[in-house]
Protein backbone atom coordinates (compact mmCIF):
# COMPACT_ATOMS: atom_id res chain seq x y z
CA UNK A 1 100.63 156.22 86.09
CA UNK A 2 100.46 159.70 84.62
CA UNK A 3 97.74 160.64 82.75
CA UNK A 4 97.31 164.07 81.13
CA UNK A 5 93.77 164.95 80.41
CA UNK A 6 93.06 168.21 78.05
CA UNK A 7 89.77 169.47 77.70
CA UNK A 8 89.37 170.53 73.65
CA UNK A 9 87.43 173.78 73.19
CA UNK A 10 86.62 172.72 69.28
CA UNK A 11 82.96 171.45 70.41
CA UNK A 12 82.58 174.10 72.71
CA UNK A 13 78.49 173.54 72.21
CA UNK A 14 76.40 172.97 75.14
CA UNK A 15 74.60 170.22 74.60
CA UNK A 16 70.73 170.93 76.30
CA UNK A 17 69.04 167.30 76.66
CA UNK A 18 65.75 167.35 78.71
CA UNK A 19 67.42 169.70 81.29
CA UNK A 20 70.54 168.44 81.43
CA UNK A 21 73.49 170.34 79.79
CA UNK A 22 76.42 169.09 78.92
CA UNK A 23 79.49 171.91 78.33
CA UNK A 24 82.03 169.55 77.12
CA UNK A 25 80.77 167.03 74.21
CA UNK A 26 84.57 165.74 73.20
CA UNK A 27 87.55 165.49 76.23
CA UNK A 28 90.72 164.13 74.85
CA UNK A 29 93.05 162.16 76.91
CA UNK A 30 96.99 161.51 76.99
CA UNK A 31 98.10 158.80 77.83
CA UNK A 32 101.36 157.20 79.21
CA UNK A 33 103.21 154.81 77.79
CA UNK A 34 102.88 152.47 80.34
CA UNK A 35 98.85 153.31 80.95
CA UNK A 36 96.86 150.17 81.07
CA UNK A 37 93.40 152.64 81.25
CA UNK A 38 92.80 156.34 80.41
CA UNK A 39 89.89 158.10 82.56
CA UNK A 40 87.64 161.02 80.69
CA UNK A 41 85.17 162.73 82.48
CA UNK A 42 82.04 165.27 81.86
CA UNK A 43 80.48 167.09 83.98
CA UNK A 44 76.84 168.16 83.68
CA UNK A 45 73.99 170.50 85.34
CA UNK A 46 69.52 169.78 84.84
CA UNK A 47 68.81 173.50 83.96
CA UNK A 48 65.56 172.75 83.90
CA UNK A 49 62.49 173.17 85.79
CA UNK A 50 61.90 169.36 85.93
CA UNK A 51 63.53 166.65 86.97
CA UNK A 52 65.75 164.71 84.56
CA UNK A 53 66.83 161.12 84.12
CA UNK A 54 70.21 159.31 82.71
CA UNK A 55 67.62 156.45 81.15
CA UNK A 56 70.41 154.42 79.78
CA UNK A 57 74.00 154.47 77.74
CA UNK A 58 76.01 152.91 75.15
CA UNK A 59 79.99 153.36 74.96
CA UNK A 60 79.53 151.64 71.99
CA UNK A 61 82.65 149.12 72.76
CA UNK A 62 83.62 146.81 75.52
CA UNK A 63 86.62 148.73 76.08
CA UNK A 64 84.90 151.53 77.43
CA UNK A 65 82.96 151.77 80.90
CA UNK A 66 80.52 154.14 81.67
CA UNK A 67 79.47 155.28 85.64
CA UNK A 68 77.68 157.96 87.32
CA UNK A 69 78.62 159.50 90.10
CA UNK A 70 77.22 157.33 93.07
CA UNK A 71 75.12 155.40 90.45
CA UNK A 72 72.83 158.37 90.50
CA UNK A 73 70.34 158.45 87.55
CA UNK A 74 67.98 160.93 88.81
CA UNK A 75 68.67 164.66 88.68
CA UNK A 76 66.16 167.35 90.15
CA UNK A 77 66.32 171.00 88.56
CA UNK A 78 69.72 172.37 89.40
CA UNK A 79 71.46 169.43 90.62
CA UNK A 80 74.70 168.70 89.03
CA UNK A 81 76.46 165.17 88.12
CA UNK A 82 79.46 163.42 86.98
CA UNK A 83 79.94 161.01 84.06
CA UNK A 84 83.02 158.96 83.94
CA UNK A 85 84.29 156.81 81.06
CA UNK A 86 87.19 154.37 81.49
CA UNK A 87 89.45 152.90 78.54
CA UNK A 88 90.65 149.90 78.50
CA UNK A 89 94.12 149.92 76.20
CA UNK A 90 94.25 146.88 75.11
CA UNK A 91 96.80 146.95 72.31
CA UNK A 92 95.41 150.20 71.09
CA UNK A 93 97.53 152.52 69.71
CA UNK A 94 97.64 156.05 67.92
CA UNK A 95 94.93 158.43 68.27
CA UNK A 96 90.92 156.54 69.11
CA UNK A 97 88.22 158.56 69.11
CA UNK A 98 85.13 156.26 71.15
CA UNK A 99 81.69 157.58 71.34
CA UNK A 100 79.20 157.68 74.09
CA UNK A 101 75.00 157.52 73.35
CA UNK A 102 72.87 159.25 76.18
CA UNK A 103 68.91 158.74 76.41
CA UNK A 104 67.39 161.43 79.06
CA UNK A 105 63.78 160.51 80.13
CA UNK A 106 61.78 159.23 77.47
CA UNK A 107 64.25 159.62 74.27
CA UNK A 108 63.35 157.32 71.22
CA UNK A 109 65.58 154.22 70.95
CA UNK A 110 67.27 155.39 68.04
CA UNK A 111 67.49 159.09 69.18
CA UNK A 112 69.82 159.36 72.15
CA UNK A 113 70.10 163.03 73.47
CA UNK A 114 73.56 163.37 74.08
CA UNK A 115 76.56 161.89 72.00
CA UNK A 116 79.66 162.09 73.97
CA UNK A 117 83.50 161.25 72.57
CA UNK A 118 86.47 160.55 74.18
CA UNK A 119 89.38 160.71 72.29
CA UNK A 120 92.68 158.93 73.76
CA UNK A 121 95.81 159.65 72.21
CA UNK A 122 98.01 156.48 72.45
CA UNK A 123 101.95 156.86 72.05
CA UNK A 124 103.33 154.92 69.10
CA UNK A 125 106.84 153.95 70.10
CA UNK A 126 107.32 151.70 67.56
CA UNK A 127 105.82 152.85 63.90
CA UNK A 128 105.59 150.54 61.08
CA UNK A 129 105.38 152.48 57.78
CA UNK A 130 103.93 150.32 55.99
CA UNK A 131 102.52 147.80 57.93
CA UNK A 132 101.25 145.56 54.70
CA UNK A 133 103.10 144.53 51.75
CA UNK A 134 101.43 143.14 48.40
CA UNK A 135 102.78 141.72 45.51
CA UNK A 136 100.23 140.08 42.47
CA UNK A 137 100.99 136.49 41.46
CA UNK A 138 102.55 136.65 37.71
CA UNK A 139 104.43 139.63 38.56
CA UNK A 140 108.36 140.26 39.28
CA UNK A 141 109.38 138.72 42.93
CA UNK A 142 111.01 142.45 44.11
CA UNK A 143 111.91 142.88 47.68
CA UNK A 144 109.78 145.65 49.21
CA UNK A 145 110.49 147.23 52.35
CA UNK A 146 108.55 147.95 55.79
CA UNK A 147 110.82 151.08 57.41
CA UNK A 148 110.50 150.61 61.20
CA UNK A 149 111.02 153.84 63.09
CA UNK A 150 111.49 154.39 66.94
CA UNK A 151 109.40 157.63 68.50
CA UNK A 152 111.30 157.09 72.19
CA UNK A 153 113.87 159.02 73.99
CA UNK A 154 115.97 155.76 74.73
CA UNK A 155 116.88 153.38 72.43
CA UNK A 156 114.59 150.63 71.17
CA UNK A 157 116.03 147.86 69.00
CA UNK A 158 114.58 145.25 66.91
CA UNK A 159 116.16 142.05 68.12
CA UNK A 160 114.06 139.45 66.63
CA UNK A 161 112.04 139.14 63.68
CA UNK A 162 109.29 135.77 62.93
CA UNK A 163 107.43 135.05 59.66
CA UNK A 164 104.31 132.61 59.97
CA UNK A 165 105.24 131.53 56.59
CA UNK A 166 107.94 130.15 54.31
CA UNK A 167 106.32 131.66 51.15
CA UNK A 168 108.71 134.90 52.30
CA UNK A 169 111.97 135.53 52.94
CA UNK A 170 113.27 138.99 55.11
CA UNK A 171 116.10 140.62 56.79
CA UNK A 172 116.44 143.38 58.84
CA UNK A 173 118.73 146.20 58.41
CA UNK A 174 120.23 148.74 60.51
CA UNK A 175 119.53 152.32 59.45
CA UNK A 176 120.26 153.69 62.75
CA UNK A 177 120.88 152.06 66.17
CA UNK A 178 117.84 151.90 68.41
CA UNK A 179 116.01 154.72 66.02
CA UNK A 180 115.34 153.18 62.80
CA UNK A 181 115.81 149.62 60.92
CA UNK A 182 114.31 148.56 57.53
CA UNK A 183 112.49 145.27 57.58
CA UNK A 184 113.15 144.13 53.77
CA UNK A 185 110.77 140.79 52.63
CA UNK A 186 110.37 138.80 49.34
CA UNK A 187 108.64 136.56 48.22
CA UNK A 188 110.03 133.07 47.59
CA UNK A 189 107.65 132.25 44.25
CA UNK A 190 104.99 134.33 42.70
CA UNK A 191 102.42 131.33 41.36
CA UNK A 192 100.17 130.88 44.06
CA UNK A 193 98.38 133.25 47.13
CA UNK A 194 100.17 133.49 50.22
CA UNK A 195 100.17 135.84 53.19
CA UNK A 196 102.73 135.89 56.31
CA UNK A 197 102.28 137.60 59.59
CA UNK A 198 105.55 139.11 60.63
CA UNK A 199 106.03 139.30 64.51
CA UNK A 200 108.82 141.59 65.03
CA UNK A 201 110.14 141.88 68.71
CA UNK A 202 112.06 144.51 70.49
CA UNK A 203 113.69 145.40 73.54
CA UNK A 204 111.17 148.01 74.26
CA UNK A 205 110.87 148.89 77.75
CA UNK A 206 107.44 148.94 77.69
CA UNK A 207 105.70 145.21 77.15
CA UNK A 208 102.60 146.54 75.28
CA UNK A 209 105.02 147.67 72.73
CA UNK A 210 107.26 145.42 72.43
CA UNK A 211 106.03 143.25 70.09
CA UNK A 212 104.29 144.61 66.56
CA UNK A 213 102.74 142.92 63.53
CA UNK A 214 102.91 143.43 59.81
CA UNK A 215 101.90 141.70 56.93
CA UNK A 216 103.26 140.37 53.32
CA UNK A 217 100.29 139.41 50.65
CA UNK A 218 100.83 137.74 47.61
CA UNK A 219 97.62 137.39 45.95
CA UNK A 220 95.54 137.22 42.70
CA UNK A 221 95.47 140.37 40.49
């Protein structure tokens, strides 16, 4: 598993918090297609005169993990650590920013030193544009259209389409083979609410992307 990691210069702040200093506040990460788990880490330095402690952290979200190097909590002045985060994908996709809360020594509950971010850029090799349709009950029962486009150097085809519901009908068109289809849905009456989860499946090489979910609403105006 490749994964690119590119340090961004745009919070180029050093972040001073009881000693310890921080250069990097954001690190964004590039992941793979096939990357179950991204890794960011930041690197910091007690400056100070006294000795500093990591007290405690939140990532915030299960998905992210957060270790010292070795465990180690206590710094002295002029000692120098490692903070690692680890993603968890999940079925994440595009670009996730995930924050990290740091208390040094005695910080106030609600006034962590340090806020650290990861941001993981996920490929999207399947984009639904858009991913929910709506239609108002009373109104006119007009096919709308969910344009399914393919951001991968090798074909990726749509080879099977499900609807949760009968209040919908849909078909799939070609546009172009393995780049782009058109998902077209209507619905079958316009008098009462309904809503359908469309599973559409493809060939994708990749089994975290090979399935994707939209949406078709019909509810009250």
């Amino acid at each position: 598993m490749k994964i690119a990691i590119v340090i961004s210069w745009m919070l180029a702040a050093v972040a001073h918090a009881a000693g310890l200093e921080f250069a990097e506040l954001l690190k964004e990460v590039h992941a793979a297609p096939d990357a179950a788990r991204v890794v960011a880490e930041f690197n910091f330095t007690n400056h100070s005169k006294k000795p500093a402690r990591l007290a405690n952290s939140d990532p915030g979200c299960s998905c992210l993990k957060v270790e010292v190097t070795d465990g180690k909590l206590n710094y002295a002045p002029g000692e120098s650590g490692m903070l690692r985060a680890t993603f968890e994908m999940g079925n994440f996709s595009g670009t996730i920013d995930k924050n990290i809360a740091l208390w040094i020594n005695d910080d106030p509950a609600d006034e962590p030193s340090v806020k650290l971010t990861v941001r993981v850029h996920i490929p999207v090799l399947v984009n639904l544009e858009p991913k929910t349709l709506k239609w108002v009950i009373g109104g006119k029962p007009e096919p709308q259209t969910i344009h399914i486009q393919m951001a991968s150097e090798k074909p990726i085809r749509v080879i099977n389409v499900k609807s949760s519901s009968s209040a919908f009908t849909y078909e799939v068109k070609t546009i172009k083979d393995g780049k782009a289809y058109d998902l077209i849905v209507t619905p079958v009456a316009m008098e009462v609410p309904g809503i359908s989860v469309l599973r559409i499946e493809t060939d994708c090489a990749f089994a975290k992307h090979r399935a994707q979910q939209a949406f078709a609403l019909l509810q009250k105006p």
